[in-house]
N, C-alpha and C. Protein backbone atom coordinates (compact mmCIF):
# COMPACT_ATOMS: atom_id res chain seq x y z
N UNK A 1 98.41 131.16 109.19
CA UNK A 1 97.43 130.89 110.23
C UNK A 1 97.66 129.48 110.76
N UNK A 2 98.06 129.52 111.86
CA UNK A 2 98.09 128.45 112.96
C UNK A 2 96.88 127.59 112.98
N UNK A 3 96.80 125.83 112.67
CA UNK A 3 95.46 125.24 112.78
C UNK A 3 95.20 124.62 114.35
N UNK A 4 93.98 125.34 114.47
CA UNK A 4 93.57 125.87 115.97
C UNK A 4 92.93 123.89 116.29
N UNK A 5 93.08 123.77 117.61
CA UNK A 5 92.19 122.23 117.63
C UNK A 5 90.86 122.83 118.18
N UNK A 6 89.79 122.14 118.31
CA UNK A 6 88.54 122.39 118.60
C UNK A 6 88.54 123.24 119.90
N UNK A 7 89.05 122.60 121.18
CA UNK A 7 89.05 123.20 122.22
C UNK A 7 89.94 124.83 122.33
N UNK A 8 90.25 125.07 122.06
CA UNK A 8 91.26 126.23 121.24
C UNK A 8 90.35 126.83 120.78
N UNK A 9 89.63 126.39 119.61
CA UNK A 9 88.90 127.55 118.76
C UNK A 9 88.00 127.85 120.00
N UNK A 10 87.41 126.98 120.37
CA UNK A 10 86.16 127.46 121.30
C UNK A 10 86.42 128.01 122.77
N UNK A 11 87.68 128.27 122.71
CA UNK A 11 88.46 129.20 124.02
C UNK A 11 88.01 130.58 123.17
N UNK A 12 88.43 130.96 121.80
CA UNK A 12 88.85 131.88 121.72
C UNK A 12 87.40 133.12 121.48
N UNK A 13 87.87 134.38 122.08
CA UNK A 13 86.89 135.78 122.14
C UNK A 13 85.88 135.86 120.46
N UNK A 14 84.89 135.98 120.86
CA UNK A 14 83.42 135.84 119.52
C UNK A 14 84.07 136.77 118.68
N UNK A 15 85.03 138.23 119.23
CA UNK A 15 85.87 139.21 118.02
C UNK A 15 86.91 138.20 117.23
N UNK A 16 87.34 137.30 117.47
CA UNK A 16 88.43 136.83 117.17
C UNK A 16 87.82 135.38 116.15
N UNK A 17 87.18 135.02 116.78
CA UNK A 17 86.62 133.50 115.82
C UNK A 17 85.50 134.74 114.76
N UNK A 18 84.81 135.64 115.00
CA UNK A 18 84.47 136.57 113.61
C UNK A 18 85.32 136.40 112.43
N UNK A 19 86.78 137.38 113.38
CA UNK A 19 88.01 137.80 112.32
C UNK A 19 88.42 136.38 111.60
N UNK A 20 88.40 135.24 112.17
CA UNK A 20 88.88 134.17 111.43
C UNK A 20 87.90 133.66 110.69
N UNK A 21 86.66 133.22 110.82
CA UNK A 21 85.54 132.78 109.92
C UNK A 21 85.08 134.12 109.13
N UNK A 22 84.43 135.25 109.24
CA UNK A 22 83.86 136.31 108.90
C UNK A 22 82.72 136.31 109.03
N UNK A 23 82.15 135.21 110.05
CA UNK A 23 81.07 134.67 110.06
C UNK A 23 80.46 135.72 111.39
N UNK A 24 79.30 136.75 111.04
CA UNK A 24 79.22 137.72 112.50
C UNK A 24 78.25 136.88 113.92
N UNK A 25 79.16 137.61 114.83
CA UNK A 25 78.57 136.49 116.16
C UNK A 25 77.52 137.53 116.33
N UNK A 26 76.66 136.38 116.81
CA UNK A 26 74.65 137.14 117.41
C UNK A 26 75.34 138.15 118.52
N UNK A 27 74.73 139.23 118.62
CA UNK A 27 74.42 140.23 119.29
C UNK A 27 73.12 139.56 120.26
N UNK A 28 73.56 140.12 122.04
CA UNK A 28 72.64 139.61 122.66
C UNK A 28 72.38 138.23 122.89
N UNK A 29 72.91 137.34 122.62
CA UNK A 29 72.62 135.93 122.22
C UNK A 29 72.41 135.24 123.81
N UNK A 30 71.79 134.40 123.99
CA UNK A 30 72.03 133.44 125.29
C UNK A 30 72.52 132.30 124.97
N UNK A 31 73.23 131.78 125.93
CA UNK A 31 74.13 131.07 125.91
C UNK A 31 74.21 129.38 125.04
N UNK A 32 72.63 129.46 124.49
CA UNK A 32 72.54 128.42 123.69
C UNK A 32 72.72 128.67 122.20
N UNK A 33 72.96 129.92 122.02
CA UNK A 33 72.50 130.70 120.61
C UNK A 33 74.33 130.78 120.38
N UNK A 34 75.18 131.40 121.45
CA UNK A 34 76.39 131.45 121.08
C UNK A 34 76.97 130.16 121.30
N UNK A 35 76.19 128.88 121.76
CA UNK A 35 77.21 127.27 121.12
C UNK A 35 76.79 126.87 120.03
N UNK A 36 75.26 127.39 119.47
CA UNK A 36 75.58 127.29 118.31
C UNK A 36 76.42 127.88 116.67
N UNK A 37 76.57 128.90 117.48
CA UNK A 37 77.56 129.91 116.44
C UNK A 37 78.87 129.24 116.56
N UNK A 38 79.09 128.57 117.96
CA UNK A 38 80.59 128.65 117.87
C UNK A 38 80.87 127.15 117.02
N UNK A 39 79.65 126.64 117.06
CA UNK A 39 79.42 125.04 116.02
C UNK A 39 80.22 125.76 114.46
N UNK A 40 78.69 126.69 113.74
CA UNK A 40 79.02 127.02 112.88
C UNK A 40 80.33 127.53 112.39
N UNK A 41 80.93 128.34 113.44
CA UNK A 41 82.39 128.94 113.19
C UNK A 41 83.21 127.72 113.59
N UNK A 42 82.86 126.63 113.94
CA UNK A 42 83.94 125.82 113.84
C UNK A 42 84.12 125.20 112.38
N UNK A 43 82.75 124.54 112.02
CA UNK A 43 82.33 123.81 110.83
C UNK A 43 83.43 124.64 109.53
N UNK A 44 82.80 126.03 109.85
CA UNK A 44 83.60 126.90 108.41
C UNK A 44 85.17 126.74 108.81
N UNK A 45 85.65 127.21 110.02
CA UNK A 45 87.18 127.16 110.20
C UNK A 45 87.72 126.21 109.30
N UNK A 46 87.49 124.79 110.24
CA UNK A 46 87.53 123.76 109.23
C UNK A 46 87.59 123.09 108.06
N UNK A 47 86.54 123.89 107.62
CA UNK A 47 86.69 123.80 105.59
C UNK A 47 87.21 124.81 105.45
N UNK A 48 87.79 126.01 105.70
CA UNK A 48 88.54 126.73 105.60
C UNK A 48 89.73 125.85 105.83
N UNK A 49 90.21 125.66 106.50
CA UNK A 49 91.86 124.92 106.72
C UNK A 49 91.98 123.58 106.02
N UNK A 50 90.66 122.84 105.55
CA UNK A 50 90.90 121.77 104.28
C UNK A 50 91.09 122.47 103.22
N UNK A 51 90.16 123.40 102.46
CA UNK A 51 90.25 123.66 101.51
C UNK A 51 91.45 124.13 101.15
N UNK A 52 92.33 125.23 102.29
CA UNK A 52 93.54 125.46 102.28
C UNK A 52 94.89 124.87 101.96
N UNK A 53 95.04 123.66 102.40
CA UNK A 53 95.35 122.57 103.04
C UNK A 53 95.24 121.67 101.06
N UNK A 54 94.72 121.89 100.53
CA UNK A 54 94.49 121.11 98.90
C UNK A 54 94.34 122.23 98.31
N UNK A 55 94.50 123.53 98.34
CA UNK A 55 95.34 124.73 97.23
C UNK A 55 96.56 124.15 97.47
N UNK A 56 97.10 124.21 98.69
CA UNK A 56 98.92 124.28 99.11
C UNK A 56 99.29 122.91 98.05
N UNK A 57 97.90 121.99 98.59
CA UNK A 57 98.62 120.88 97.31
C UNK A 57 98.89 120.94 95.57
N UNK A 58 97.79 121.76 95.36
CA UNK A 58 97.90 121.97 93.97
C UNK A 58 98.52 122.94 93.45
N UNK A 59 98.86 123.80 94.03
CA UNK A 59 100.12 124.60 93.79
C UNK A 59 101.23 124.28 94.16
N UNK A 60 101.94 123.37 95.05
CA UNK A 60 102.77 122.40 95.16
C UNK A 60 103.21 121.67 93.95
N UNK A 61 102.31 121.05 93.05
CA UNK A 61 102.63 120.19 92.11
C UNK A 61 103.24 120.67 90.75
N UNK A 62 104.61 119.99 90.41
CA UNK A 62 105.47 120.90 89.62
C UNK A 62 105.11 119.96 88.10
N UNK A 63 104.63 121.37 87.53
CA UNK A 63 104.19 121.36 86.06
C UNK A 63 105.52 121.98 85.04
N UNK A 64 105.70 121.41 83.72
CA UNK A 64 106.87 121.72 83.57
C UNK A 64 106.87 123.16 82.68
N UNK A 65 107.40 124.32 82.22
CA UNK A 65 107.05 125.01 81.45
C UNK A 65 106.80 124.16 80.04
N UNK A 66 107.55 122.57 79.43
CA UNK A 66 107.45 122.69 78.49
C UNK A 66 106.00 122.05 77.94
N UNK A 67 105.63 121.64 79.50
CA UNK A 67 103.98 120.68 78.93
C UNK A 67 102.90 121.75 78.57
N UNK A 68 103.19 122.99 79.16
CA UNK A 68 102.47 124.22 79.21
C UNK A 68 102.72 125.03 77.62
N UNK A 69 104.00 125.05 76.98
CA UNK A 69 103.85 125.59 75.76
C UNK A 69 103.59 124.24 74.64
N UNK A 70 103.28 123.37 74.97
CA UNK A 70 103.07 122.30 73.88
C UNK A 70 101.55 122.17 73.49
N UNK A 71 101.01 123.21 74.28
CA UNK A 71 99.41 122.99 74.34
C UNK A 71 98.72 124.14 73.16
């Protein structure tokens, strides 16, 4: 997954920022109700792509097999 910049995410169709957050967009909403969703689906994206972003690191980091059988 490509890290989207703000203006980007908030281009993209309420089906599509769903599929990426899982976060469901209001049904019916007026137009103040869907900038705030698109807040929230940004906020999560975001810690979604940090949190991501520090797995890649910690699975990155090379542990040796022998520190692992000495335990």
């Amino acid at each position: 997954m490509n890290q989207l910049s703000r203006e980007d995410f908030f281009a993209l169709p309420l089906e599509e920022i769903e599929g990426r957050t899982g976060l469901p967009a209001p049904q019916g909403a007026d137009e103040a109700e869907l900038q705030a969703y698109r807040e929230r689906a940004w906020r999560s994206y975001k810690l979604d792509v940090a949190n991501r972003e520090e797995w890649v690191g910690i699975e990155g980091e090379n542990v040796g097999p022998a520190e692992d059988e000495t335990l």
